[in-house]
N, C-alpha and C. Protein backbone atom coordinates (compact mmCIF):
# COMPACT_ATOMS: atom_id res chain seq x y z
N UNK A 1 -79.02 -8.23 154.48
CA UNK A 1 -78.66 -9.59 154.91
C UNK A 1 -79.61 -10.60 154.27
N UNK A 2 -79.26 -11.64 154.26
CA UNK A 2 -79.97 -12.69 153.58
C UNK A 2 -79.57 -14.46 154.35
N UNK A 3 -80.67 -15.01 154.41
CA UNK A 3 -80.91 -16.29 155.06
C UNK A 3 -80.41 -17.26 154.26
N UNK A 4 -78.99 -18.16 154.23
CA UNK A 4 -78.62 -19.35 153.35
C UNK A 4 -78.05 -20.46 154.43
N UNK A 5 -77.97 -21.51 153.96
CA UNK A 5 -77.66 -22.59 154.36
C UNK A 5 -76.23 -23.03 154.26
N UNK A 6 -75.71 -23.50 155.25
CA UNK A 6 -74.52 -23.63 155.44
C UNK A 6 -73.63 -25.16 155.36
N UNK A 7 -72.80 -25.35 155.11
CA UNK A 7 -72.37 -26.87 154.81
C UNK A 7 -70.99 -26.20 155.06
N UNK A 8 -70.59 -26.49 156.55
CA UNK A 8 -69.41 -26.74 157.15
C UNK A 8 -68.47 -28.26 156.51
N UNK A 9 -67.22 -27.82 155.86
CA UNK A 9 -66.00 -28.89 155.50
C UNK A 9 -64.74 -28.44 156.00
N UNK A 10 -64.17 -29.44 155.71
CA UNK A 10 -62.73 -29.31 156.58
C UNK A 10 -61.88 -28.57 154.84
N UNK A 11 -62.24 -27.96 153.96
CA UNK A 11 -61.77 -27.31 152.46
C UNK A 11 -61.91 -26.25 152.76
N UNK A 12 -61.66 -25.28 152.13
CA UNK A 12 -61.80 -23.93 151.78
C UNK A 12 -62.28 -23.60 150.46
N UNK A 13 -63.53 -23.34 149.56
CA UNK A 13 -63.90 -22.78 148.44
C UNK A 13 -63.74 -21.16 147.89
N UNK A 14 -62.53 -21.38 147.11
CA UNK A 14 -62.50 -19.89 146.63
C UNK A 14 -63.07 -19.46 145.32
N UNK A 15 -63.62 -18.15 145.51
CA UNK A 15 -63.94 -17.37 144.21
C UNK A 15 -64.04 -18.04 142.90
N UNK A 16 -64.61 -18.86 142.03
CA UNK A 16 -64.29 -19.15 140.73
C UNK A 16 -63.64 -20.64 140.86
N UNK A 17 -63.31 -21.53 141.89
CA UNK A 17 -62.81 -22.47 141.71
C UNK A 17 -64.02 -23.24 141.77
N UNK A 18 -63.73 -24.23 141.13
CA UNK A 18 -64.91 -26.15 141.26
C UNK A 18 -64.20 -26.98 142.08
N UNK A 19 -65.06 -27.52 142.55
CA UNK A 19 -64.84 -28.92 143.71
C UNK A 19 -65.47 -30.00 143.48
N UNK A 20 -65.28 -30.95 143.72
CA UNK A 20 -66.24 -32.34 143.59
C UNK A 20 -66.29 -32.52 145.15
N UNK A 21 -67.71 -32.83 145.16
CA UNK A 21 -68.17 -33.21 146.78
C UNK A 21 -69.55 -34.40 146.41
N UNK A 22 -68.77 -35.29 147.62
CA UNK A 22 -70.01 -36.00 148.07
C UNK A 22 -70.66 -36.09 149.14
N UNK A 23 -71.93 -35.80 148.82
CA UNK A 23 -72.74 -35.61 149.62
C UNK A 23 -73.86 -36.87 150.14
N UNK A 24 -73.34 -37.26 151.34
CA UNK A 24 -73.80 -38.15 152.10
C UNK A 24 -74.78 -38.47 153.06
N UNK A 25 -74.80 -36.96 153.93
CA UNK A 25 -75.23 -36.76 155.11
C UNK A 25 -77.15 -36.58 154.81
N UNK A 26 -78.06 -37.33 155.23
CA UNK A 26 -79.34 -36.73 155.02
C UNK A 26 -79.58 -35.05 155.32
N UNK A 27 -78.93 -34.85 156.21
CA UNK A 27 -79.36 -32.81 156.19
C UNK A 27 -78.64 -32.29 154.78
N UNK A 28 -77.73 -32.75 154.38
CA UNK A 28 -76.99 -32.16 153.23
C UNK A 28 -77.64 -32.46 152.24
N UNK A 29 -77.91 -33.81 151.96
CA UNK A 29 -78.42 -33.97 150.83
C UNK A 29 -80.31 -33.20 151.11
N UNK A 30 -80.38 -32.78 151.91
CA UNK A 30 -81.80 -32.18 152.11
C UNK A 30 -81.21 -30.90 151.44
N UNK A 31 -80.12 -30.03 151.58
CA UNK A 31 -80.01 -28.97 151.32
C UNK A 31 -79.25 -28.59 150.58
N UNK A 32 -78.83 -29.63 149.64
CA UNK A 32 -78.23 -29.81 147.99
C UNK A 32 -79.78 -29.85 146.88
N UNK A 33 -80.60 -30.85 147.91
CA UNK A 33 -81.29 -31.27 146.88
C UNK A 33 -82.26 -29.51 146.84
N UNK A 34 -82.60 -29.20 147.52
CA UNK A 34 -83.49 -28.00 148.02
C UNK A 34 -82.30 -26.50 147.02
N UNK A 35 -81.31 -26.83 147.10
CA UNK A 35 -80.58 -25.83 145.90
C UNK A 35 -80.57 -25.76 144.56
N UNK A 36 -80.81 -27.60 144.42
CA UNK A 36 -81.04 -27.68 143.16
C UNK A 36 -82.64 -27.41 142.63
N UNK A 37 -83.34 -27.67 143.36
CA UNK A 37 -84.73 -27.42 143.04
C UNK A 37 -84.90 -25.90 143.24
N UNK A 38 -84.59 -25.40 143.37
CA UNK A 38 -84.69 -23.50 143.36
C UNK A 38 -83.89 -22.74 143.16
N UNK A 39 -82.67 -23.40 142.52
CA UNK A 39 -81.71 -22.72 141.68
C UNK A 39 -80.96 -21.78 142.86
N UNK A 40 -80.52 -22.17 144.07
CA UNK A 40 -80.22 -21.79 145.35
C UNK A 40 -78.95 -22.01 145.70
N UNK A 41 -77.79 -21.27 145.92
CA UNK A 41 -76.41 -21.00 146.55
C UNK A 41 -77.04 -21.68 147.73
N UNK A 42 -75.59 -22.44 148.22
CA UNK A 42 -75.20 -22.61 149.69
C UNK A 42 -73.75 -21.99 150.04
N UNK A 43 -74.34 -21.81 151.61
CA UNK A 43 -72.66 -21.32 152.10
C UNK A 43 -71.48 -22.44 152.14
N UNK A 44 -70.71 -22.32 151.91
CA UNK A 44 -69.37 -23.29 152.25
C UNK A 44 -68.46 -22.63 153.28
N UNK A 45 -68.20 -23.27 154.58
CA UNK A 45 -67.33 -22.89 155.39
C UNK A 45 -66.68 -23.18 155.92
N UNK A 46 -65.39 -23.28 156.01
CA UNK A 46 -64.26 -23.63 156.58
C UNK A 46 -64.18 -24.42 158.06
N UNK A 47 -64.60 -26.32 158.36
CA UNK A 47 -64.34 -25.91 159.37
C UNK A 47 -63.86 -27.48 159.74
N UNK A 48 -62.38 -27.20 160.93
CA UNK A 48 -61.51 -27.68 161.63
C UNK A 48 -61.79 -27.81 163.13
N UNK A 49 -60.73 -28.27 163.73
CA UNK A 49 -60.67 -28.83 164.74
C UNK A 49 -61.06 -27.33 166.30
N UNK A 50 -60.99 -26.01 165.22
CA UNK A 50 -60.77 -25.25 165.73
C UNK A 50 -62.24 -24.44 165.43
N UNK A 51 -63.20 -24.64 165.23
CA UNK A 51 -64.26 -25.09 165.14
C UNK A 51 -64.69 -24.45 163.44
N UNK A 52 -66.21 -23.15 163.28
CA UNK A 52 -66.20 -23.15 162.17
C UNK A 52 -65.84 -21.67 161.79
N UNK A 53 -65.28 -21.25 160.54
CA UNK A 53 -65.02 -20.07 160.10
C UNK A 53 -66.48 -19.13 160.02
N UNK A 54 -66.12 -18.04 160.13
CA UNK A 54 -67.28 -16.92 160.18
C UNK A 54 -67.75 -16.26 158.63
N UNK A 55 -66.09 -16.61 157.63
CA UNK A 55 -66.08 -16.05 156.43
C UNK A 55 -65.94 -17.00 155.80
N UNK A 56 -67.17 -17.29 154.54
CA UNK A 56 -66.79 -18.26 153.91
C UNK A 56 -67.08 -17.57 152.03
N UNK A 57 -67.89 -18.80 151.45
CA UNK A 57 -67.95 -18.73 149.98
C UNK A 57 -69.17 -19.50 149.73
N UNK A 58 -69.90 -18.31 149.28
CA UNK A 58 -71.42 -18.67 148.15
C UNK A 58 -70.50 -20.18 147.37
N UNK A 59 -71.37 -21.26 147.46
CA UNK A 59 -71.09 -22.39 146.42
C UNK A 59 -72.50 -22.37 145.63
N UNK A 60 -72.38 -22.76 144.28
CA UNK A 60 -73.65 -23.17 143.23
C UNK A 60 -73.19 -24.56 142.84
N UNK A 61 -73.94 -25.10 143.11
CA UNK A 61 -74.15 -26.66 141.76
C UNK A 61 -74.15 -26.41 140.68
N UNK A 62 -73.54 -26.56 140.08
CA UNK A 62 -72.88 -26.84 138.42
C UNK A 62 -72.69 -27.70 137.44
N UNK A 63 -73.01 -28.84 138.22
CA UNK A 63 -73.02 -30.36 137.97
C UNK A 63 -73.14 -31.49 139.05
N UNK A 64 -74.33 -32.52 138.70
CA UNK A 64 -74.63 -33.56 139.44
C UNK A 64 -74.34 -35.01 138.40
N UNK A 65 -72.68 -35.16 139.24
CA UNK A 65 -72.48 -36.52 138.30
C UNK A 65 -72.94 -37.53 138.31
N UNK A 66 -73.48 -37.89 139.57
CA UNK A 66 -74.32 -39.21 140.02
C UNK A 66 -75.40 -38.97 141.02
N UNK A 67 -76.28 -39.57 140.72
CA UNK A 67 -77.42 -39.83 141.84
C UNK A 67 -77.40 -41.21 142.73
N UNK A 68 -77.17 -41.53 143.73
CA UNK A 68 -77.34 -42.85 143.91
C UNK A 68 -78.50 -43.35 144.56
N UNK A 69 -79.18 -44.88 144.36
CA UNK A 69 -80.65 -45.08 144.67
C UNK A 69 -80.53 -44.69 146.03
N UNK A 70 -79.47 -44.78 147.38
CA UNK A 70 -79.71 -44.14 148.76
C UNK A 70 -79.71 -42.92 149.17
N UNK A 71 -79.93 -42.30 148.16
CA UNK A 71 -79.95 -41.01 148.09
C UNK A 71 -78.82 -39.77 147.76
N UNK A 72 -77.42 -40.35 147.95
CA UNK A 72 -76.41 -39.61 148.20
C UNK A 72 -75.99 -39.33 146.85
N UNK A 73 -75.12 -38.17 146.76
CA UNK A 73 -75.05 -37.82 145.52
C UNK A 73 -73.65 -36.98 145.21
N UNK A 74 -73.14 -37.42 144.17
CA UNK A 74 -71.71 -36.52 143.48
C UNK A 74 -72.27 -35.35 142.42
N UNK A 75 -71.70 -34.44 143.28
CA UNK A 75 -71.59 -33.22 142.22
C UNK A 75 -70.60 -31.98 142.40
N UNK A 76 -70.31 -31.65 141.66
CA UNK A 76 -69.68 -30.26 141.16
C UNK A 76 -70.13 -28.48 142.19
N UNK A 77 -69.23 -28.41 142.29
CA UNK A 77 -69.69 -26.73 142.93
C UNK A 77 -68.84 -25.87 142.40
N UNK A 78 -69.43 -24.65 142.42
CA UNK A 78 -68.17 -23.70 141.92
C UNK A 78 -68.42 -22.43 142.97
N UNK A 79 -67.32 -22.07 143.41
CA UNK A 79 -67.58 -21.01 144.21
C UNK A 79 -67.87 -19.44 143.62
N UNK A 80 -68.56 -18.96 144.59
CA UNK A 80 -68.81 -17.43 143.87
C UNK A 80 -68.52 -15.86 144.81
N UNK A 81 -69.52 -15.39 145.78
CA UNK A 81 -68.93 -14.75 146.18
C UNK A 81 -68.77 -15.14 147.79
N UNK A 82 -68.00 -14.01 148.27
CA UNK A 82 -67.13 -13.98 149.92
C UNK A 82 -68.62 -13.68 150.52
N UNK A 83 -68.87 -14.08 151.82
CA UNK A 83 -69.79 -13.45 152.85
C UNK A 83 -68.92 -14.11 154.45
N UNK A 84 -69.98 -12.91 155.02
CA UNK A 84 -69.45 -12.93 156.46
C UNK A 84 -71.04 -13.60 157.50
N UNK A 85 -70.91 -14.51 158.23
CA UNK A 85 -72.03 -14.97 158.93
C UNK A 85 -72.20 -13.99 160.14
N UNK A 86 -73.96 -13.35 160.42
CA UNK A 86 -73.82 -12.09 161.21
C UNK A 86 -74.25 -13.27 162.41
N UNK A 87 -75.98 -13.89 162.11
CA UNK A 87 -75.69 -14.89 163.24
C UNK A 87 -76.49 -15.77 162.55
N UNK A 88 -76.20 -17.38 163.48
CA UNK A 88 -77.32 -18.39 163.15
C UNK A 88 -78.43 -18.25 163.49
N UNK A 89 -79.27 -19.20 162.42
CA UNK A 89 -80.58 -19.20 162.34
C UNK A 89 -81.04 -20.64 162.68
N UNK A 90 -82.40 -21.30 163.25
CA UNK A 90 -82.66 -22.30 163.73
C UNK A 90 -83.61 -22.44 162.64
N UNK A 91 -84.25 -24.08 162.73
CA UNK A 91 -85.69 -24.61 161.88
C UNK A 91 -85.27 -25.83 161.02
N UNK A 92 -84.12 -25.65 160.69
CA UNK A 92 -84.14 -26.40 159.50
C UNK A 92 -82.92 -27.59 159.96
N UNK A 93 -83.11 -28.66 159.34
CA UNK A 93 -82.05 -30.08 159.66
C UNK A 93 -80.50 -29.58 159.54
N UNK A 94 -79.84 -28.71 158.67
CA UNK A 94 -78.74 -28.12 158.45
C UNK A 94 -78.94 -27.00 159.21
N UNK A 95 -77.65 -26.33 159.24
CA UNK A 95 -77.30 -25.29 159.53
C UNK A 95 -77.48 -23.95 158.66
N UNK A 96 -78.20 -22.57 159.10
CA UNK A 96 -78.43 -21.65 158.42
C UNK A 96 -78.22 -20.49 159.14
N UNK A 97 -77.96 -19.87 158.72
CA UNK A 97 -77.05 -18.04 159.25
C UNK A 97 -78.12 -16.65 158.15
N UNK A 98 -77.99 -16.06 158.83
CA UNK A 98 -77.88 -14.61 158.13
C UNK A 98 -76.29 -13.91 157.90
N UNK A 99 -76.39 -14.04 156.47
CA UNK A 99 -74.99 -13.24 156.06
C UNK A 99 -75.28 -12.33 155.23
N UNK A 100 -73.82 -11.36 155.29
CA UNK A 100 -73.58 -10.36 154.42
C UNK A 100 -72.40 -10.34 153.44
N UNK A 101 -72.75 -9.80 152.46
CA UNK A 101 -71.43 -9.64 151.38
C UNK A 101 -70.25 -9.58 151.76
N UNK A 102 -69.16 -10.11 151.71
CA UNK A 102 -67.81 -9.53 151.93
C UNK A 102 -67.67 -8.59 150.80
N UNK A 103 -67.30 -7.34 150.96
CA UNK A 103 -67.08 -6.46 150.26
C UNK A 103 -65.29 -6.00 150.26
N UNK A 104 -64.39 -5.98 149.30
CA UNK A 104 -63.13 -5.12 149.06
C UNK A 104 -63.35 -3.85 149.35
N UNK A 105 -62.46 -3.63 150.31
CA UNK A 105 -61.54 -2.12 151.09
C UNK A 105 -61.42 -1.11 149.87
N UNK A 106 -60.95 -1.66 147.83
CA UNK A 106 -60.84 -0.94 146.83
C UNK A 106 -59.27 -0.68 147.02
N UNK A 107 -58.48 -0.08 146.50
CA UNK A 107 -57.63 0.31 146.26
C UNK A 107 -56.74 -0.47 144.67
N UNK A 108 -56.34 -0.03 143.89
CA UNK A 108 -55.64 -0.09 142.64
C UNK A 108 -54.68 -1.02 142.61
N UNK A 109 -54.62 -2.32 141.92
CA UNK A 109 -54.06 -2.98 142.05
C UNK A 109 -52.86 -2.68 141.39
N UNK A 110 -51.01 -2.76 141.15
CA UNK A 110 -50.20 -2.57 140.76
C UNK A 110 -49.86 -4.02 139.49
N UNK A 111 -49.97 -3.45 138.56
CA UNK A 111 -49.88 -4.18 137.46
C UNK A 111 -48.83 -5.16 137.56
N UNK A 112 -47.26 -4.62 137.84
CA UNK A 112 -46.28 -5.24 138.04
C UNK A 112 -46.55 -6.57 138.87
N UNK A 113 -47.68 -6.57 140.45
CA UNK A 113 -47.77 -7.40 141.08
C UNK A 113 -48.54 -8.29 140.67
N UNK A 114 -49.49 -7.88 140.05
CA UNK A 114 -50.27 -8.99 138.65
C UNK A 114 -49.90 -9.73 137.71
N UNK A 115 -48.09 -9.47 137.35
CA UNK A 115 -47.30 -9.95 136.82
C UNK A 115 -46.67 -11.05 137.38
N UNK A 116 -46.32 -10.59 138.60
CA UNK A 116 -45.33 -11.64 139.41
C UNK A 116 -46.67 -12.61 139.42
N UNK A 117 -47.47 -12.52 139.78
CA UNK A 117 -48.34 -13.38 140.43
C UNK A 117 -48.38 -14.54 139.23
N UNK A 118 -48.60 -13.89 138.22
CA UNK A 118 -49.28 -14.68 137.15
C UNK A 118 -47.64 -15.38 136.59
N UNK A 119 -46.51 -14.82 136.79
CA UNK A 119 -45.66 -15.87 136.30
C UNK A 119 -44.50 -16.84 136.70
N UNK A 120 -45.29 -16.39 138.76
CA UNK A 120 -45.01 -17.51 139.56
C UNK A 120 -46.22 -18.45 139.26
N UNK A 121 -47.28 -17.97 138.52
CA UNK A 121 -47.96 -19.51 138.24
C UNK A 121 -47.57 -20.03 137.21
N UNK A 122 -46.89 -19.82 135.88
CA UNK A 122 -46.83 -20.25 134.72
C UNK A 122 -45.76 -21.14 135.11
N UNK A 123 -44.74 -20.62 136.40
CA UNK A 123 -43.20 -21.36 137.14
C UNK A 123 -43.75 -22.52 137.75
N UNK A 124 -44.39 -22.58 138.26
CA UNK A 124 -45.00 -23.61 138.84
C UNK A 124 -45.74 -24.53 138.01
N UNK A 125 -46.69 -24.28 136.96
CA UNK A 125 -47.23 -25.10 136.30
C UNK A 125 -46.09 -25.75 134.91
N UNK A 126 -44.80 -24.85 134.55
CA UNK A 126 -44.09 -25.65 134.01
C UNK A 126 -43.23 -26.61 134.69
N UNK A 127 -42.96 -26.40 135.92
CA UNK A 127 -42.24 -28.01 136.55
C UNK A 127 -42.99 -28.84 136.77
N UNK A 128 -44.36 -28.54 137.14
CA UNK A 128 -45.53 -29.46 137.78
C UNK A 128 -45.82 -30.54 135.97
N UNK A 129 -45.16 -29.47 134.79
CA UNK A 129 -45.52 -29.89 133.70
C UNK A 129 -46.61 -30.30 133.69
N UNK A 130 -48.09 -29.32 134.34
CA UNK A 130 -49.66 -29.43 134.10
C UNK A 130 -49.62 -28.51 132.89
N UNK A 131 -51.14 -29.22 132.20
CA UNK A 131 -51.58 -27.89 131.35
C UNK A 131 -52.85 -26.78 132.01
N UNK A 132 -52.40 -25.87 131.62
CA UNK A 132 -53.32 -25.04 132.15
C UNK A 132 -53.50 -23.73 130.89
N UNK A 133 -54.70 -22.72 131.74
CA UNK A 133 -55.07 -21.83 130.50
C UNK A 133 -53.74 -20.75 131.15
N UNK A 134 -53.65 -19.83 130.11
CA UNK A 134 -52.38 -18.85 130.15
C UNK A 134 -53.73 -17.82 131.35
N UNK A 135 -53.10 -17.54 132.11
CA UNK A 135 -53.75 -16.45 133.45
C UNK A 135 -54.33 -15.01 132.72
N UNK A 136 -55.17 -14.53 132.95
CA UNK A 136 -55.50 -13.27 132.49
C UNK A 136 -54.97 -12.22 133.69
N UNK A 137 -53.79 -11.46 132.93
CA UNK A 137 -53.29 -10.43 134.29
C UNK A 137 -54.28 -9.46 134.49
N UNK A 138 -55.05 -9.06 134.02
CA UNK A 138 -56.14 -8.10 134.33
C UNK A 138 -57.41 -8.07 134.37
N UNK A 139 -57.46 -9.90 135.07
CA UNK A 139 -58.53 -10.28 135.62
C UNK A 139 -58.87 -9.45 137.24
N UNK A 140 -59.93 -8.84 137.81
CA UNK A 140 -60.04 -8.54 139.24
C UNK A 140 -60.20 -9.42 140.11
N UNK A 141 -60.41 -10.49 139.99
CA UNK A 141 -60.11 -12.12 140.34
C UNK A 141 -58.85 -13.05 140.52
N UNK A 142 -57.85 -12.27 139.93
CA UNK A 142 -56.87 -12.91 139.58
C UNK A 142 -56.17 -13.99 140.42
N UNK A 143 -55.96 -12.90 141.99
CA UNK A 143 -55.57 -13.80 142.74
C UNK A 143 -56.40 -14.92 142.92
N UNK A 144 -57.89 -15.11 142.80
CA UNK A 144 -58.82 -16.67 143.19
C UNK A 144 -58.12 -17.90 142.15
N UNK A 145 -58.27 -16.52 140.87
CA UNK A 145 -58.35 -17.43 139.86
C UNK A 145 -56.92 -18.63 139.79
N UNK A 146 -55.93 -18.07 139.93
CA UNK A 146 -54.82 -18.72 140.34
C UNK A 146 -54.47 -19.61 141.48
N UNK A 147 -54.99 -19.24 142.57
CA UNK A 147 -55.06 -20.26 143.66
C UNK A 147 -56.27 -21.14 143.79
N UNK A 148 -57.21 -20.82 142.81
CA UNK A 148 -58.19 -22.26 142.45
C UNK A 148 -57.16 -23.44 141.79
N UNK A 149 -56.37 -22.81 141.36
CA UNK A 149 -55.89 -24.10 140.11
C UNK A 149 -54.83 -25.14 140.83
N UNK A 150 -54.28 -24.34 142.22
CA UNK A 150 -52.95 -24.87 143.07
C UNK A 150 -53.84 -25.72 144.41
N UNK A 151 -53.29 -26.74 144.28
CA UNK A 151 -53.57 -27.74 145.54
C UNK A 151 -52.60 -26.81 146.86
N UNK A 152 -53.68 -25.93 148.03
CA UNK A 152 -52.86 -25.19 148.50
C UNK A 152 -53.50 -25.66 149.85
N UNK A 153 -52.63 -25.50 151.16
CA UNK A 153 -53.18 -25.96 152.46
C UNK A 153 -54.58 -24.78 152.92
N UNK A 154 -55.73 -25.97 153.42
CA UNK A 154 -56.95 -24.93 153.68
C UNK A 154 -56.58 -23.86 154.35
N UNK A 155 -55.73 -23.46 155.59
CA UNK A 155 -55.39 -22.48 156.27
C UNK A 155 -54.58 -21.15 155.50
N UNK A 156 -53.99 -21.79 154.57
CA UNK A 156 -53.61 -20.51 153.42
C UNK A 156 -54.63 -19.94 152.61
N UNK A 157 -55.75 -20.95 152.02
CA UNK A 157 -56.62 -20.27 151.10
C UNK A 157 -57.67 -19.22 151.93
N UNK A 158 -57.94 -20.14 153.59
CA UNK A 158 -58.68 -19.16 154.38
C UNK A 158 -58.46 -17.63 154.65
N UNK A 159 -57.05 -17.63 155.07
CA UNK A 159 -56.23 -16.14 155.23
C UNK A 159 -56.19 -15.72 153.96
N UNK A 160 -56.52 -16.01 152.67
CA UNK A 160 -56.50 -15.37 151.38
C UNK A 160 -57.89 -14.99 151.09
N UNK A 161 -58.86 -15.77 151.74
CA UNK A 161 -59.81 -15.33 151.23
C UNK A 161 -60.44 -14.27 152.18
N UNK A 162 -60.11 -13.88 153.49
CA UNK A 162 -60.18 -12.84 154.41
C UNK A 162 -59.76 -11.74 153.97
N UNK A 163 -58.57 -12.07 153.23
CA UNK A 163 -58.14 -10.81 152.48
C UNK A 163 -58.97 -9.40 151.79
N UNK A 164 -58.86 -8.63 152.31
CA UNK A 164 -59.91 -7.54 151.88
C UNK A 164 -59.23 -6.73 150.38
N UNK A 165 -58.12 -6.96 149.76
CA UNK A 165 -57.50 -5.98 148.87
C UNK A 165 -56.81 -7.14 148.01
N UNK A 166 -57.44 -6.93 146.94
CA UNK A 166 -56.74 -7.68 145.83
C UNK A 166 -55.66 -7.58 145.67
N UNK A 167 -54.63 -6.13 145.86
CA UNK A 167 -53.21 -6.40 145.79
C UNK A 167 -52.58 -6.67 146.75
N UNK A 168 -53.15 -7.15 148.15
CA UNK A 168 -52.86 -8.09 149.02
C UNK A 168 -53.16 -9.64 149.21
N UNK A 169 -53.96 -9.86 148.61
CA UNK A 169 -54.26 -11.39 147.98
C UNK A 169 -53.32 -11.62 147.13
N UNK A 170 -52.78 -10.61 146.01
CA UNK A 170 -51.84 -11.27 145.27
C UNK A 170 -50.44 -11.80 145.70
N UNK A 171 -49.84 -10.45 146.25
CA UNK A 171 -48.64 -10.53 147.14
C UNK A 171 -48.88 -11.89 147.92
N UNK A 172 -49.86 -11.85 148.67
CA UNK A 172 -50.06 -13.34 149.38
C UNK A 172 -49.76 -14.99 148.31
N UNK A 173 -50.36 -14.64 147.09
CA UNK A 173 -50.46 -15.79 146.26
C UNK A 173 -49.13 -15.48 145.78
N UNK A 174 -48.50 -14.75 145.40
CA UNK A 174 -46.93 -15.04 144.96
C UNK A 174 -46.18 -15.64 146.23
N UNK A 175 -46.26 -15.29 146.96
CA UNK A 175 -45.68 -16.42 148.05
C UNK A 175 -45.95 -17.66 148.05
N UNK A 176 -47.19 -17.80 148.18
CA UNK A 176 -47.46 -19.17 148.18
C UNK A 176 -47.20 -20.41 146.86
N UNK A 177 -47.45 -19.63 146.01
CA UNK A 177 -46.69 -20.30 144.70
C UNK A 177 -45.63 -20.46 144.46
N UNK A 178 -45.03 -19.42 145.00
CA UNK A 178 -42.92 -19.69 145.22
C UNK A 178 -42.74 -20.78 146.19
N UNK A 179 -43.36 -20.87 146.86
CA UNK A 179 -43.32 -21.72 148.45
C UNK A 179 -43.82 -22.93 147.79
N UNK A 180 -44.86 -23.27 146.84
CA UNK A 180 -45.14 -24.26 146.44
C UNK A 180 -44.33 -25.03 145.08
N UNK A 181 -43.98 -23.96 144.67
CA UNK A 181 -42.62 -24.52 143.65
C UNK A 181 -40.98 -24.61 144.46
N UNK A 182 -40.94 -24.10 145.15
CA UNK A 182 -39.37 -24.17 146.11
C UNK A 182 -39.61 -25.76 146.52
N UNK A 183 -40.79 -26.20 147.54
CA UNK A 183 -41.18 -27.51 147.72
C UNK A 183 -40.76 -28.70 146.80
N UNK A 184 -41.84 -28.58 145.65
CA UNK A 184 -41.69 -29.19 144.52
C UNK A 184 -40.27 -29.63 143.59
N UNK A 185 -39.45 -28.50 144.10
CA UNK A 185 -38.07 -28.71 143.35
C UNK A 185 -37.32 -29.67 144.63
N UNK A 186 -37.41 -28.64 145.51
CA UNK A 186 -36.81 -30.04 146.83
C UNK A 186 -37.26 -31.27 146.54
N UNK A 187 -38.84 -31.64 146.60
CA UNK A 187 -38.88 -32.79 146.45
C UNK A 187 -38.53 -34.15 145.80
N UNK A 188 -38.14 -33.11 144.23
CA UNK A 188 -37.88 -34.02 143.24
C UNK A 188 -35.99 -34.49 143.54
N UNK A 189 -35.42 -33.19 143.97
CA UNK A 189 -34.06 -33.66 144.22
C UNK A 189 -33.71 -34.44 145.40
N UNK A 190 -34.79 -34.82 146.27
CA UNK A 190 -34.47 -35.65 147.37
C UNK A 190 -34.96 -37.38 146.53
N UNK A 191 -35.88 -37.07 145.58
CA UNK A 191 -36.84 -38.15 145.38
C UNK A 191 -34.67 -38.93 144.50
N UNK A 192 -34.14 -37.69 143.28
CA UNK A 192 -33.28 -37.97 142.65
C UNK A 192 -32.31 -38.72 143.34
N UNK A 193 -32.07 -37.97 144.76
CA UNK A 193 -30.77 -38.61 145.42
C UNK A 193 -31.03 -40.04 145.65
N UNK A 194 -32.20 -40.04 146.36
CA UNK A 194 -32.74 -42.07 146.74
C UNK A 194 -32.48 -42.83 145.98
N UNK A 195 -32.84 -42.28 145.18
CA UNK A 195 -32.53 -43.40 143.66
C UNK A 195 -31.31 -43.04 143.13
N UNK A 196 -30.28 -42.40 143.25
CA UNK A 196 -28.78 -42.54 143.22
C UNK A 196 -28.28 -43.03 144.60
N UNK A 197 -28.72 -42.86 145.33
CA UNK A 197 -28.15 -44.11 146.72
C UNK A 197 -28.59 -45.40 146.55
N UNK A 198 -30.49 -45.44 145.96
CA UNK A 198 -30.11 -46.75 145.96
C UNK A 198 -29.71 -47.24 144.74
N UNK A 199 -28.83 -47.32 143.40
CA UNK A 199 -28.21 -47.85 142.56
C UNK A 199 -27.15 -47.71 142.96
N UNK A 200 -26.35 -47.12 143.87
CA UNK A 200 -24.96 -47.65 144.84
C UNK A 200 -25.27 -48.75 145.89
N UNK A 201 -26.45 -49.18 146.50
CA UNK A 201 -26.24 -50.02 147.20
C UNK A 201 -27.20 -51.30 146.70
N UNK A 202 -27.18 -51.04 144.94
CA UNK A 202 -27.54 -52.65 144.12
C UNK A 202 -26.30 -53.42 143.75
C-alpha cells in the first residue's frame, strides 16, 4: 500500500486519457503544487451527489498551461493506473488514503471483440467527422484508450473502469459507442426535421 493524495471531482479519469483542470482551491493547489515539485501522482476520484468513489485513477501533471499571480493554476493530467482506497489518512489540508493497485482478474481477450470495439469507434468518429489516430487493436488498453477519446457520461466511465477484464471493458465500450452514435444520428435527424418544418412555416 502506499500514501497519495486525493482530489475528489464530479469526472471520471481513465487509463491514458488527458484532462484540463483548474485548480483553484488552496488545498489543491497545495497538492498540485507539492506533485509538481516531487514528480508525484495524485489520486483522482469520482465524486457526486452520492458521495466519493473508492476506485479511482493515478493522475500525473503533464502540463502547466498557466500560472496565475493568485495562485491558481491550469494544467494538463493524464491518467495512469486503477487503485482501490483501503482507508483515509489525516495531517494534511487535502485529502489522503492508503491505496492499492487495481489489478485485472487476466483472462484472453477475443480478438474479434477488439475489432468490434475499435470499429464502433472509427463509426462514430466518421459521423462525428473528428480526426483521430486509427485505434491499435492489440493495444491491452484498448478499451481506455478508446473511451478517453469519447465525451461519455461519468457514471459509464466509472462502471468501466471497475471493470476487472479487459474483454469486459470492451464489450462494455462497444455499447457505449453504438449508444453514442445511435444518439448522434437521432440527433441530427430531429435537428433535419426543425429546419424542414421551419421552411414550411416561412
Amino acid at each position: 500500500m502506499e500514501e497519495i493524495g486525493l482530489f475528489p471531482l464530479g469526472i471520471v479519469l481513465v487509463p491514458t486519457e488527458r484532462v484540463p483542470l483548474h485548480i483553484f482551491e488552496p488545498r489543491y493547489r497545495e497538492l498540485i503544487r507539492e506533485c509538481l515539485e516531487h514528480e508525484l501522482e495524485f489520486g483522482l476520484v469520482y465524486a457526486d451527489e452520492d458521495g466519493v468513489r473508492e476506485l479511482g485513477t493515478r493522475a500525473r501533471v503533464t502540463e502547466v498551461i498557466e500560472q496565475l499571480e493568485d495562485g491558481r493554476l491550469n494544467i494538463v493530467v493524464e491518467g495512469g493506473d486503477r487503485f482501490r482506497v483501503e482507508r483515509l489518512t489525516r495531517g494534511r489540508s487535502f485529502l489522503t488514503a492508503m491505496v492499492d493497485a487495481v489489478i485485472d482478474d487476466g483472462g484472453e481477450v477475443d480478438p474479434a471483440t477488439a475489432g468490434r470495439a475499435a470499429g464502433s469507434f472509427r463509426a462514430l468518429a466518421a459521423l462525428a467527422e473528428a480526426e483521430v489516430e486509427d485505434p491499435d487493436e492489440t493495444s491491452g488498453q484498448l478499451s481506455f484508450e478508446l473511451a478517453a477519446q469519447v465525451e461519455l457520461a461519468p457514471e459509464a466511465k466509472q462502471e468501466l473502469l471497475e471493470l476487472r477484464s479487459e474483454q469486459l471493458r470492451l464489450e462494455f465500450v462497444v455499447e457505449l459507442l453504438d449508444a453514442a452514435r445511435a444518439t448522434l444520428i437521432a440527433t441530427r435527424e430531429l435537428g433535419d426535421r426543425a429546419k424542414k418544418n421551419g421552411s414550411r412555416l416561412s
